[in-house]
Protein backbone atom coordinates (compact mmCIF):
# COMPACT_ATOMS: atom_id res chain seq x y z
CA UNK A 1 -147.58 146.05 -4.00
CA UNK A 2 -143.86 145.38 -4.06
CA UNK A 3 -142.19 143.14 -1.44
CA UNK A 4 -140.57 144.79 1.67
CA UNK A 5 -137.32 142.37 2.90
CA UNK A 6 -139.39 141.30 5.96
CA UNK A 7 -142.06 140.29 3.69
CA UNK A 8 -140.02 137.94 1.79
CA UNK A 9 -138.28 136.66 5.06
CA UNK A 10 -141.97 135.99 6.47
CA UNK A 11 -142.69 134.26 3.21
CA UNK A 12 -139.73 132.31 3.64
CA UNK A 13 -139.91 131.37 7.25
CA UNK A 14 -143.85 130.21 6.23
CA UNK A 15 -142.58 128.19 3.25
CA UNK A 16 -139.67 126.26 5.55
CA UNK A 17 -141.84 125.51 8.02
CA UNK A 18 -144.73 124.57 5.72
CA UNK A 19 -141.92 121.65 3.84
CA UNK A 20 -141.01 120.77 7.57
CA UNK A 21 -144.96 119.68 8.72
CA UNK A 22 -145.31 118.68 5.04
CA UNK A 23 -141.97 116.04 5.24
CA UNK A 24 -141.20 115.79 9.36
CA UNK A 25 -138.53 115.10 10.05
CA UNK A 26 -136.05 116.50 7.71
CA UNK A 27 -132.37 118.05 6.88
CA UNK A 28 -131.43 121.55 6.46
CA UNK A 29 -130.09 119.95 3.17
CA UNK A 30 -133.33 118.25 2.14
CA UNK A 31 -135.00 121.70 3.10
CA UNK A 32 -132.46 123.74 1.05
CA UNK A 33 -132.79 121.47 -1.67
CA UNK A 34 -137.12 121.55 -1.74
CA UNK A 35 -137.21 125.29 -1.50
CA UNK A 36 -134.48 126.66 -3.56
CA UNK A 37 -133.14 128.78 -0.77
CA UNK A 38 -129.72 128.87 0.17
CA UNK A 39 -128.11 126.23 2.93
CA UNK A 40 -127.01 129.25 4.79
CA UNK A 41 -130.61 130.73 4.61
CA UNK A 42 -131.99 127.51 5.64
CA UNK A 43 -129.82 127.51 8.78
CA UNK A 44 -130.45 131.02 10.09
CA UNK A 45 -134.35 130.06 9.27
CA UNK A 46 -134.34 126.83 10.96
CA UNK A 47 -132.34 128.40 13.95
CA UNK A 48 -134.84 131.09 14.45
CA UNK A 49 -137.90 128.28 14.19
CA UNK A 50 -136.04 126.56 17.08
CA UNK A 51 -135.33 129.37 18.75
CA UNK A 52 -139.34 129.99 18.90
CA UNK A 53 -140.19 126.55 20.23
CA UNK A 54 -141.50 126.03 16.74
CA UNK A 55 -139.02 123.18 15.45
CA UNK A 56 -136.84 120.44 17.61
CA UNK A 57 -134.14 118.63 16.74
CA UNK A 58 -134.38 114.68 15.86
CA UNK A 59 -131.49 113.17 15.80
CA UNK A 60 -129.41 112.50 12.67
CA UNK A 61 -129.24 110.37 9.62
CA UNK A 62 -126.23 109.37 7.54
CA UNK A 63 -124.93 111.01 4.66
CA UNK A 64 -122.48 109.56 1.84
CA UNK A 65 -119.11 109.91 2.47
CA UNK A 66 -119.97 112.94 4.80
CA UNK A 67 -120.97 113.86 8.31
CA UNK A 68 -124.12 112.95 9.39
CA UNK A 69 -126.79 115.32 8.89
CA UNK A 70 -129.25 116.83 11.48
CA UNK A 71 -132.98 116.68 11.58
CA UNK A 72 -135.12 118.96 12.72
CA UNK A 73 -139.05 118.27 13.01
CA UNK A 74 -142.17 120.08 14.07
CA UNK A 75 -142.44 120.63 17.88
CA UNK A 76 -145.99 119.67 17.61
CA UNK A 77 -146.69 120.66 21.11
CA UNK A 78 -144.92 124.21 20.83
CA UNK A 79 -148.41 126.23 20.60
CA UNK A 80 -151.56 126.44 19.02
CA UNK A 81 -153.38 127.77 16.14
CA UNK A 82 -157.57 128.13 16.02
CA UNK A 83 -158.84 128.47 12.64
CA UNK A 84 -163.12 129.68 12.53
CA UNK A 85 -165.12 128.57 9.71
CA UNK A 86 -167.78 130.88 9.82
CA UNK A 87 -170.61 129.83 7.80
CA UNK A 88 -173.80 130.90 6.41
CA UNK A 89 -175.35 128.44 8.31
CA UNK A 90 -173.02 127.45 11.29
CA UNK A 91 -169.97 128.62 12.86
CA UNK A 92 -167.32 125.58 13.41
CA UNK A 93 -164.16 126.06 15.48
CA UNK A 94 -160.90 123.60 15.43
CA UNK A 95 -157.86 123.95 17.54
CA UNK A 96 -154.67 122.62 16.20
CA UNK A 97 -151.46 121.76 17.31
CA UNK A 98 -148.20 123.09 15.27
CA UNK A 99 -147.92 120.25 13.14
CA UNK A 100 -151.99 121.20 12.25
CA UNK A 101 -153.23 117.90 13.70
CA UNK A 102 -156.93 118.52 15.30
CA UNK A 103 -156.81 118.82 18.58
CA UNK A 104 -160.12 120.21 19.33
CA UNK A 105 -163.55 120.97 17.22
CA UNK A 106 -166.68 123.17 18.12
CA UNK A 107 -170.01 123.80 16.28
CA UNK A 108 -172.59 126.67 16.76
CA UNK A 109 -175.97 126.62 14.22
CA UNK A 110 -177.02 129.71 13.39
CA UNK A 111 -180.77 130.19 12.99
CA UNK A 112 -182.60 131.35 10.15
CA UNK A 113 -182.44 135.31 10.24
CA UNK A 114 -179.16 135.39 12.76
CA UNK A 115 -177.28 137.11 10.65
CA UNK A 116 -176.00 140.72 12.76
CA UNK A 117 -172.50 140.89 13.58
CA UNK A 118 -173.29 141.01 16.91
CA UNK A 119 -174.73 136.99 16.85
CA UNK A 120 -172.55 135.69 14.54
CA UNK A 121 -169.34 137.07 16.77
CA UNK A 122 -171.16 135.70 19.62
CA UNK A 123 -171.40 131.87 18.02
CA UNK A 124 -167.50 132.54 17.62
CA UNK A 125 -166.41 133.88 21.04
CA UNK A 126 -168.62 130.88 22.51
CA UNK A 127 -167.11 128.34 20.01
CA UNK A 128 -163.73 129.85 20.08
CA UNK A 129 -163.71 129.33 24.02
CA UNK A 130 -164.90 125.67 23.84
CA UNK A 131 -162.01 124.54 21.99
CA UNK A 132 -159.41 126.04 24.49
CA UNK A 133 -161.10 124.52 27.41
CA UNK A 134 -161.86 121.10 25.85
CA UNK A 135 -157.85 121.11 24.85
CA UNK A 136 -156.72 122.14 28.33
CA UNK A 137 -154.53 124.37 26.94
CA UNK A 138 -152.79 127.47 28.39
CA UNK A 139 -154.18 130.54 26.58
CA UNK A 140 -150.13 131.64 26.07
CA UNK A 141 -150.00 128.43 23.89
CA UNK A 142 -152.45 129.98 21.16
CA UNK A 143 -150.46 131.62 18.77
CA UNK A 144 -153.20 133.05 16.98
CA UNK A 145 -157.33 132.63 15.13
CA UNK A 146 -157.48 132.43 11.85
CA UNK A 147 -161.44 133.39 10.93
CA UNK A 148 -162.94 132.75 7.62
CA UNK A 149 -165.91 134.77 6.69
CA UNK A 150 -167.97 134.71 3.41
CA UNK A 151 -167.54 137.41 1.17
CA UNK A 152 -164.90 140.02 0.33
CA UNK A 153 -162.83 141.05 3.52
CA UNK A 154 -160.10 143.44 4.11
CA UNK A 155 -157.06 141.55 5.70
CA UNK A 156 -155.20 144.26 6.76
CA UNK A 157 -158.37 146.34 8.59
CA UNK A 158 -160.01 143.34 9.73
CA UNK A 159 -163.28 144.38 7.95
CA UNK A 160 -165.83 142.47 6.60
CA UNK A 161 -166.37 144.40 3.59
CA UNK A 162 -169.16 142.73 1.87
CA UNK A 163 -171.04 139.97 2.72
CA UNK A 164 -173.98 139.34 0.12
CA UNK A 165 -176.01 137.06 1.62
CA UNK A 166 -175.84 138.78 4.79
CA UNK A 167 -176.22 142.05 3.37
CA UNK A 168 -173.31 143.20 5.69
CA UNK A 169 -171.29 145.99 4.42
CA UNK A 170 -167.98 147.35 6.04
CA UNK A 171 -168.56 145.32 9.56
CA UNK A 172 -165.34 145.97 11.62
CA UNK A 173 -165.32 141.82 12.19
CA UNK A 174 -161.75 141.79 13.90
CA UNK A 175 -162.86 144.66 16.34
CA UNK A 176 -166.15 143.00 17.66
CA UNK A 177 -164.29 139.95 18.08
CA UNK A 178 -161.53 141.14 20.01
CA UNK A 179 -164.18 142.82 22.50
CA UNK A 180 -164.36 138.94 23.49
CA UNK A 181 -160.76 136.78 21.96
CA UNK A 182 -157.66 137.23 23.71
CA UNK A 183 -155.45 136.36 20.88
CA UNK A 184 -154.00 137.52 17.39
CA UNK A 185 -156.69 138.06 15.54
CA UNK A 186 -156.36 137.64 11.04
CA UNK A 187 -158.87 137.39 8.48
CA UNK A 188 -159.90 136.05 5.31
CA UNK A 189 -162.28 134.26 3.29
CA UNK A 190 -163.14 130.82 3.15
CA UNK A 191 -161.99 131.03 -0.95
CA UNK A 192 -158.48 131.23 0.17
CA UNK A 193 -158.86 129.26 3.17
CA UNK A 194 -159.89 126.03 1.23
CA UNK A 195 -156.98 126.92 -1.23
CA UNK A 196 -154.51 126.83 1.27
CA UNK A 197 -155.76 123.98 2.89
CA UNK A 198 -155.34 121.71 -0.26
CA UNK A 199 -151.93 123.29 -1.48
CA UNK A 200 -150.52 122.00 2.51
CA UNK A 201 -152.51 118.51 2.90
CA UNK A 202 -155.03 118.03 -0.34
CA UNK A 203 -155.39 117.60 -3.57
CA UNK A 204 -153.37 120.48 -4.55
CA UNK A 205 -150.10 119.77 -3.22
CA UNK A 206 -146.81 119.43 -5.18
CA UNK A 207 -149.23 121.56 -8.25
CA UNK A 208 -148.75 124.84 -9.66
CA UNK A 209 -152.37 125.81 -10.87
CA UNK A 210 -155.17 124.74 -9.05
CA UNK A 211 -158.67 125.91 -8.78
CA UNK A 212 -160.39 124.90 -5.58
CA UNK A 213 -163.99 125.47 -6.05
CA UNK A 214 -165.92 125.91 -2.50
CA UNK A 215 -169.61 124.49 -2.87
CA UNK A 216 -171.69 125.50 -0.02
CA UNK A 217 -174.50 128.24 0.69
CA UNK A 218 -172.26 130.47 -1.13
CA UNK A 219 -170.39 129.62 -4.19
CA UNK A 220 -166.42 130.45 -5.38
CA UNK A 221 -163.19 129.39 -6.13
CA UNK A 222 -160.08 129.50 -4.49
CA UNK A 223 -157.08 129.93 -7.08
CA UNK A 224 -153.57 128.60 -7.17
CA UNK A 225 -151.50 130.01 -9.67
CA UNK A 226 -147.67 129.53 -10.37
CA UNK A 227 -147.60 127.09 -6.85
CA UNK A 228 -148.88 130.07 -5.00
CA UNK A 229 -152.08 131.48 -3.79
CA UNK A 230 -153.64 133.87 -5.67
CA UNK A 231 -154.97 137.13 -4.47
CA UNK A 232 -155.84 139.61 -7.33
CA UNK A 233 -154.84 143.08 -6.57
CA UNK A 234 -157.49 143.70 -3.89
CA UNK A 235 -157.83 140.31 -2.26
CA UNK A 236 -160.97 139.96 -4.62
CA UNK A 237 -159.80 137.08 -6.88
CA UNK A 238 -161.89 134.43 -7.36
CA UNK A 239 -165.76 135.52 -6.99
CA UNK A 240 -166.45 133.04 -9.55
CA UNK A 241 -169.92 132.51 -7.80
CA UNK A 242 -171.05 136.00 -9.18
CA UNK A 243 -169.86 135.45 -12.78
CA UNK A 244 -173.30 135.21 -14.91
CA UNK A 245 -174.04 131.40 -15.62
CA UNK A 246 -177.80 132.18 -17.45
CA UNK A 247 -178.12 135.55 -18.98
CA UNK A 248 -181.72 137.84 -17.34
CA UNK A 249 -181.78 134.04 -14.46
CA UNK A 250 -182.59 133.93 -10.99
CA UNK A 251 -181.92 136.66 -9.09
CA UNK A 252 -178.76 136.92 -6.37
CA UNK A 253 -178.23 138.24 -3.02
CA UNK A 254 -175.10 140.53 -4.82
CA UNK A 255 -177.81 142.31 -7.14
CA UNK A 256 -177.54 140.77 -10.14
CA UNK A 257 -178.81 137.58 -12.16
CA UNK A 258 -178.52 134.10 -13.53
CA UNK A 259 -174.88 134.27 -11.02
CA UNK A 260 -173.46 130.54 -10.96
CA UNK A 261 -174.34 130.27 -7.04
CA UNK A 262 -177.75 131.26 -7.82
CA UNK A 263 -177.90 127.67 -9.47
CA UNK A 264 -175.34 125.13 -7.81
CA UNK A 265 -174.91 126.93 -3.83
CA UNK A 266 -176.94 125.14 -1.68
CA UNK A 267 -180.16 127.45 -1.61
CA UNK A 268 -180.27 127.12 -5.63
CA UNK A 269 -180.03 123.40 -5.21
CA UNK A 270 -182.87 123.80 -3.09
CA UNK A 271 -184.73 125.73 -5.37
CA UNK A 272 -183.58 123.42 -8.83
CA UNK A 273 -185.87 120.74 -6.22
CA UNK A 274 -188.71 122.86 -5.97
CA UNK A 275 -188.92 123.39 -9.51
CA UNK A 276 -188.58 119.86 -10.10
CA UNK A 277 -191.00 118.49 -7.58
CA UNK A 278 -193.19 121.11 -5.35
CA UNK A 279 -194.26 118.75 -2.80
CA UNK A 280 -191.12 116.71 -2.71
CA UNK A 281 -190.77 115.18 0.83
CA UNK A 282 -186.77 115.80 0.21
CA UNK A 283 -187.50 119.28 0.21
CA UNK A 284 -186.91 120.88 3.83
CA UNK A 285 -187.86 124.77 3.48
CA UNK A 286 -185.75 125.75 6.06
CA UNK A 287 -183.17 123.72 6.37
CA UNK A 288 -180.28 123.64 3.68
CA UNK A 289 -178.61 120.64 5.27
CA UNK A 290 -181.26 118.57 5.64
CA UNK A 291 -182.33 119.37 2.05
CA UNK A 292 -179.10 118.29 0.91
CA UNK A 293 -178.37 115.40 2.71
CA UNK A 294 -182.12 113.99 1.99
CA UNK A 295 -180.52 114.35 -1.81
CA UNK A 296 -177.88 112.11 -1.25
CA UNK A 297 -179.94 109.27 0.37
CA UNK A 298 -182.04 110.32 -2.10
CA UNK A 299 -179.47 109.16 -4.86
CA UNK A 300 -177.99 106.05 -3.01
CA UNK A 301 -181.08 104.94 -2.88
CA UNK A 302 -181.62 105.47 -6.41
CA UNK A 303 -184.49 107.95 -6.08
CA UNK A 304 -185.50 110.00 -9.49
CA UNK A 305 -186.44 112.97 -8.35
CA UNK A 306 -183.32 113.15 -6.24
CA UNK A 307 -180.89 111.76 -9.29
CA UNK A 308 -182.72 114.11 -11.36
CA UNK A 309 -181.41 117.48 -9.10
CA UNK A 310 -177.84 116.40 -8.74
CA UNK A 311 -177.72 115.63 -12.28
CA UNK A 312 -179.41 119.10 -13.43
CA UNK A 313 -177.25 120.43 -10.72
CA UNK A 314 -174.04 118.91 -12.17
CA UNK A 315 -174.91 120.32 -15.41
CA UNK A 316 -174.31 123.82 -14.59
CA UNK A 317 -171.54 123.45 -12.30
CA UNK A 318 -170.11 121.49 -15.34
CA UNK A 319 -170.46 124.54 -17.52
CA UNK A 320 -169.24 126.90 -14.82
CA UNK A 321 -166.61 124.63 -14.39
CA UNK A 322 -165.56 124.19 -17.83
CA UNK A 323 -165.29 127.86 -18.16
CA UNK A 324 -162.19 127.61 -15.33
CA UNK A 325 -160.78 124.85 -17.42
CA UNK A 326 -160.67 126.82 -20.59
CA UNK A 327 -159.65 130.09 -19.16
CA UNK A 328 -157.01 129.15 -16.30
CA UNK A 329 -155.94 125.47 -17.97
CA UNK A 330 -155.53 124.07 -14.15
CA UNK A 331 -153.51 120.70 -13.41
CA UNK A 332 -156.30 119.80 -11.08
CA UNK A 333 -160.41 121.09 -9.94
CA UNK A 334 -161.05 120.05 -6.38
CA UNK A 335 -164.65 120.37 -5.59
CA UNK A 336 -164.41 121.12 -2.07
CA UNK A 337 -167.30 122.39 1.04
CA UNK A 338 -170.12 120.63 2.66
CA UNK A 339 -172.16 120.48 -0.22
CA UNK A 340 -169.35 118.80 -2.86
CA UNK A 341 -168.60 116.43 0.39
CA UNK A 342 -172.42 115.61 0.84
CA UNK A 343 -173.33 114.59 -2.70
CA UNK A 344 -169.88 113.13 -3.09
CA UNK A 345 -168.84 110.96 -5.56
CA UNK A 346 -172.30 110.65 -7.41
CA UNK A 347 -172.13 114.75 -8.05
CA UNK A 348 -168.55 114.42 -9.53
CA UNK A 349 -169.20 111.66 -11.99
CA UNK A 350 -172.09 113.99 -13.39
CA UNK A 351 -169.82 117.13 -13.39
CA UNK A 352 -167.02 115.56 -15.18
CA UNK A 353 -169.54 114.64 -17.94
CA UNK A 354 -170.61 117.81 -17.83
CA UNK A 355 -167.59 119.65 -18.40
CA UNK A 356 -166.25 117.25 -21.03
CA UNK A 357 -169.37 118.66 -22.77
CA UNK A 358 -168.15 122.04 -22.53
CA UNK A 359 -164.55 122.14 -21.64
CA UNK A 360 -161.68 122.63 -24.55
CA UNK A 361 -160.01 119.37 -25.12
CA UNK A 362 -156.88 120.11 -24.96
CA UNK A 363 -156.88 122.19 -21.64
CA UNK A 364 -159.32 119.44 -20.48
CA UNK A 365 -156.62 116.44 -20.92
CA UNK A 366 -154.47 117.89 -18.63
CA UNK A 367 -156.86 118.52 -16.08
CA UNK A 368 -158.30 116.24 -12.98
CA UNK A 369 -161.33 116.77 -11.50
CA UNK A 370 -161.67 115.35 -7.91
CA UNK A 371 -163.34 115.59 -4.52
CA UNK A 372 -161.06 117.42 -1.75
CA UNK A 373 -159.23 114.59 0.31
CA UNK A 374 -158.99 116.40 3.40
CA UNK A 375 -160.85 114.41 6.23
CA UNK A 376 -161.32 117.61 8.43
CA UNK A 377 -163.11 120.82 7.49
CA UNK A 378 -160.85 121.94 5.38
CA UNK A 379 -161.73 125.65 6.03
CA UNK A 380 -160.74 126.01 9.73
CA UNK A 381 -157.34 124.23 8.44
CA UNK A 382 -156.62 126.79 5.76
CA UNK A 383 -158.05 129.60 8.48
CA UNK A 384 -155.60 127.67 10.99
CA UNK A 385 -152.67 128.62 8.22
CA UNK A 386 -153.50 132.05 8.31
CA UNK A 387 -152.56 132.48 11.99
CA UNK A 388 -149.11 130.37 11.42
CA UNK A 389 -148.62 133.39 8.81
CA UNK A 390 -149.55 136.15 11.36
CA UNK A 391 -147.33 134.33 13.77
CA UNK A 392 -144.13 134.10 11.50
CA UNK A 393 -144.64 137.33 10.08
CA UNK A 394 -144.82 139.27 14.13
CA UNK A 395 -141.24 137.41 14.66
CA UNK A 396 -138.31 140.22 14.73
CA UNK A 397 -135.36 140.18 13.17
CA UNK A 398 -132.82 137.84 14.97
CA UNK A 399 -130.28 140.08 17.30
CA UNK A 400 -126.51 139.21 16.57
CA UNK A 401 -125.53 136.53 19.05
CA UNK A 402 -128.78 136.52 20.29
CA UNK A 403 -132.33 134.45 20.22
CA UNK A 404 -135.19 135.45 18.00
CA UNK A 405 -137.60 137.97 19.36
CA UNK A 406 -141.27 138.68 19.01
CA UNK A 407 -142.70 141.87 17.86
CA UNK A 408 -146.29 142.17 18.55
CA UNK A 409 -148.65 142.24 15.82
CA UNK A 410 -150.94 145.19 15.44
CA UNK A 411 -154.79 143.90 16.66
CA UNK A 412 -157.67 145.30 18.11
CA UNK A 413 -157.74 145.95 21.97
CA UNK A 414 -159.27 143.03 24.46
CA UNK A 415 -161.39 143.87 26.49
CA UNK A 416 -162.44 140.20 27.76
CA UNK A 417 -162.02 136.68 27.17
CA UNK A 418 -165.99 136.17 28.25
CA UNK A 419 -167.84 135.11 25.39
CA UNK A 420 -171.34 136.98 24.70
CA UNK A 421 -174.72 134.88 25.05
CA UNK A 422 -176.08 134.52 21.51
């Protein structure tokens, strides 16, 4: 889809103010020089970012020979962003300030079987609502929720399009939650949430091809490609989790078999146990979390059964892996999620072994494999980005003489800020 002008001035407004949290504080000349825009871009940019309460100026610091130039930094109290993690197995809520520093964090478990819309929109309403009243924030302040949902989603309608291990097909997910959220609503999955999250504060920034592989009930990978994130034409890219790992193999929520989740998400880990060891006492039936986090006590405390699943485990996210390697020829693999963080360093000693098995050499040399670095989840950050994007994209164009307006952005109607009992 080509570019409009506003689109590119959105872009660029996002990519200022992403170098400004990234390197606070900073010069217009600094910025001009990081971004390749021009200074006089930079100014009318930066003015319009001050304009919105979104940047403040710092001072100054000296220049060579030359006037002394101006720093601006994040007004880290100049609003709010929410980003929603919403999980196959919990719903987590964090409110942020602008310069994304945590202000607030909310968890809901979901039960076995609570999977309609209608529950899994009330765990976010409830959650959502937490984190506003444990901030003691004025509503006005939030500039916007970023929700992450599993799946393939529809930005632009707010749809849930297809959820596989839900089963949920064409859910109007931005609708039912602004029956209950009074703010900007914007969606996307938790693929290109993790993505973003590492290309602003992880192991991806300062690359140009990443692949950020998200290791949790579901499986995929979030892809950065030329220092940007990557899409595919229909918002699709990077369903690597239903790519076929073992030809006629276990069967998958998304209809067909031997799909790389099916062996390294967390339900396939469970089930890699089972085979294993039946009657393993690390084995909780209904409980992925506790399954997986009895494997990695299980390996500390050097435990064969245990060291036997994470390594069996390892060896087909290797070869998954690998395949990435080969076919994308990344700078850097960041095994990211609750699952990659649980089994930690012990599961990414076995999948780099793995994937030198498997991997070409040469586009192996030039690629790390790591755990992702970011402390918090790293989905609600990347979900928090996407409302900083809605935000700078419903900003009008700056009237001559004038301050920067704000056009609103097209959402669903409230109808209350009461969240639903679940």
């Amino acid at each position: 889809m080509k570019r409009t002008s506003r689109d590119i001035r959105t872009a660029n407004r996002y990519g200022v103010l992403r170098q400004i949290i990234a390197h606070s504080p900073t010069s217009r000349q600094e910025l001009a020089a990081a971004t390749g825009l021009s200074l006089a871009t930079i100014a009318t940019l930066v003015g319009e970012l001050l304009d919105l309460g979104m940047l403040t100026e710092v001072g100054f610091e000296d220049s060579a020979g030359g006037r002394p130039r101006g720093l601006v930094a994040v007004n880290a109290s100049g609003g709010a962003l929410i980003g929603v993690d919403i999980a196959e197995t919990y719903v987590r809520v964090e409110l942020f300030d602008l310069a994304l520093g945590v202000l607030a964090r909310a968890d809901e478990a979901m039960r076995p079987g609570e999977i309609r819309p209608e529950q899994v929109v009330g765990h976010v309403a409830s959650a959502v609502g937490s984190v506003v009243a444990q901030a003691g924030i004025e509503g006005a302040r939030v500039l916007g929720v970023g929700v992450s949902v599993p799946g393939q989603v529809d930005r632009e309608a707010g749809v849930s399009e297809y959820a596989p291990n839900w089963d949920w097909h064409d859910v109007p997910l931005l609708d039912l939650l602004a029956e209950h959220i009074a703010y900007p609503l914007y969606l996307d999955n938790p693929l290109r949430a993790c993505a973003v999250a590492e290309l602003w504060f992880g192991a991806a920034r300062g690359r140009g091809d990443a692949v950020v592989v998200n290791l949790g009930t579901g499986v995929g990978a979030g892809l950065v490609l030329g220092g940007g994130l990557h899409r595919g034409v229909s918002n699709s890219a990077g369903e690597w989790g239903h790519t076929t790992l073992v030809l006629d193999g276990r069967p998958c929520h998304c209809g067909n078999h031997g799909c790389v989740e099916t062996y390294v998400g967390a339900p396939g880990i469970m089930l890699n146990l089972r085979e294993l060891s039946p009657g393993s006492t690390l084995l909780h039936p209904e409980d992925q979390t506790a399954t997986i986090n009895a494997l990695a006590r299980g390996v500390a405390e050097r435990d064969p059964v245990a060291t036997k699943v994470v390594q069996g485990t390892a060896r087909y996210l290797g070869a998954a892996i690998a395949d990435l390697v080969n076919l994308l020829n990344p700078e850097v693999v960041v095994l990211s999620s609750w699952v990659a963080a649980t089994l930690g360093e012990p599961l990414l000693y076995e999948v780099r072994e793995a994937v030198a098995r498997h991997a070409l050499r040469r586009p192996l040399a030039s690629t790390e494999i790591v755990l992702s670095p970011i402390p918090t989840d790293p989905v609600c950050l990347g979900a928090a980005t996407f409302a900083l994007e809605g935000a700078l994209s419903s900003v009008g164009a700056r009237p001559a003489g004038g301050r920067t307006t704000a056009a609103p952005r097209r959402v669903s109607s409230v109808k209350s800020r009461t969240a639903p009992s679940s």
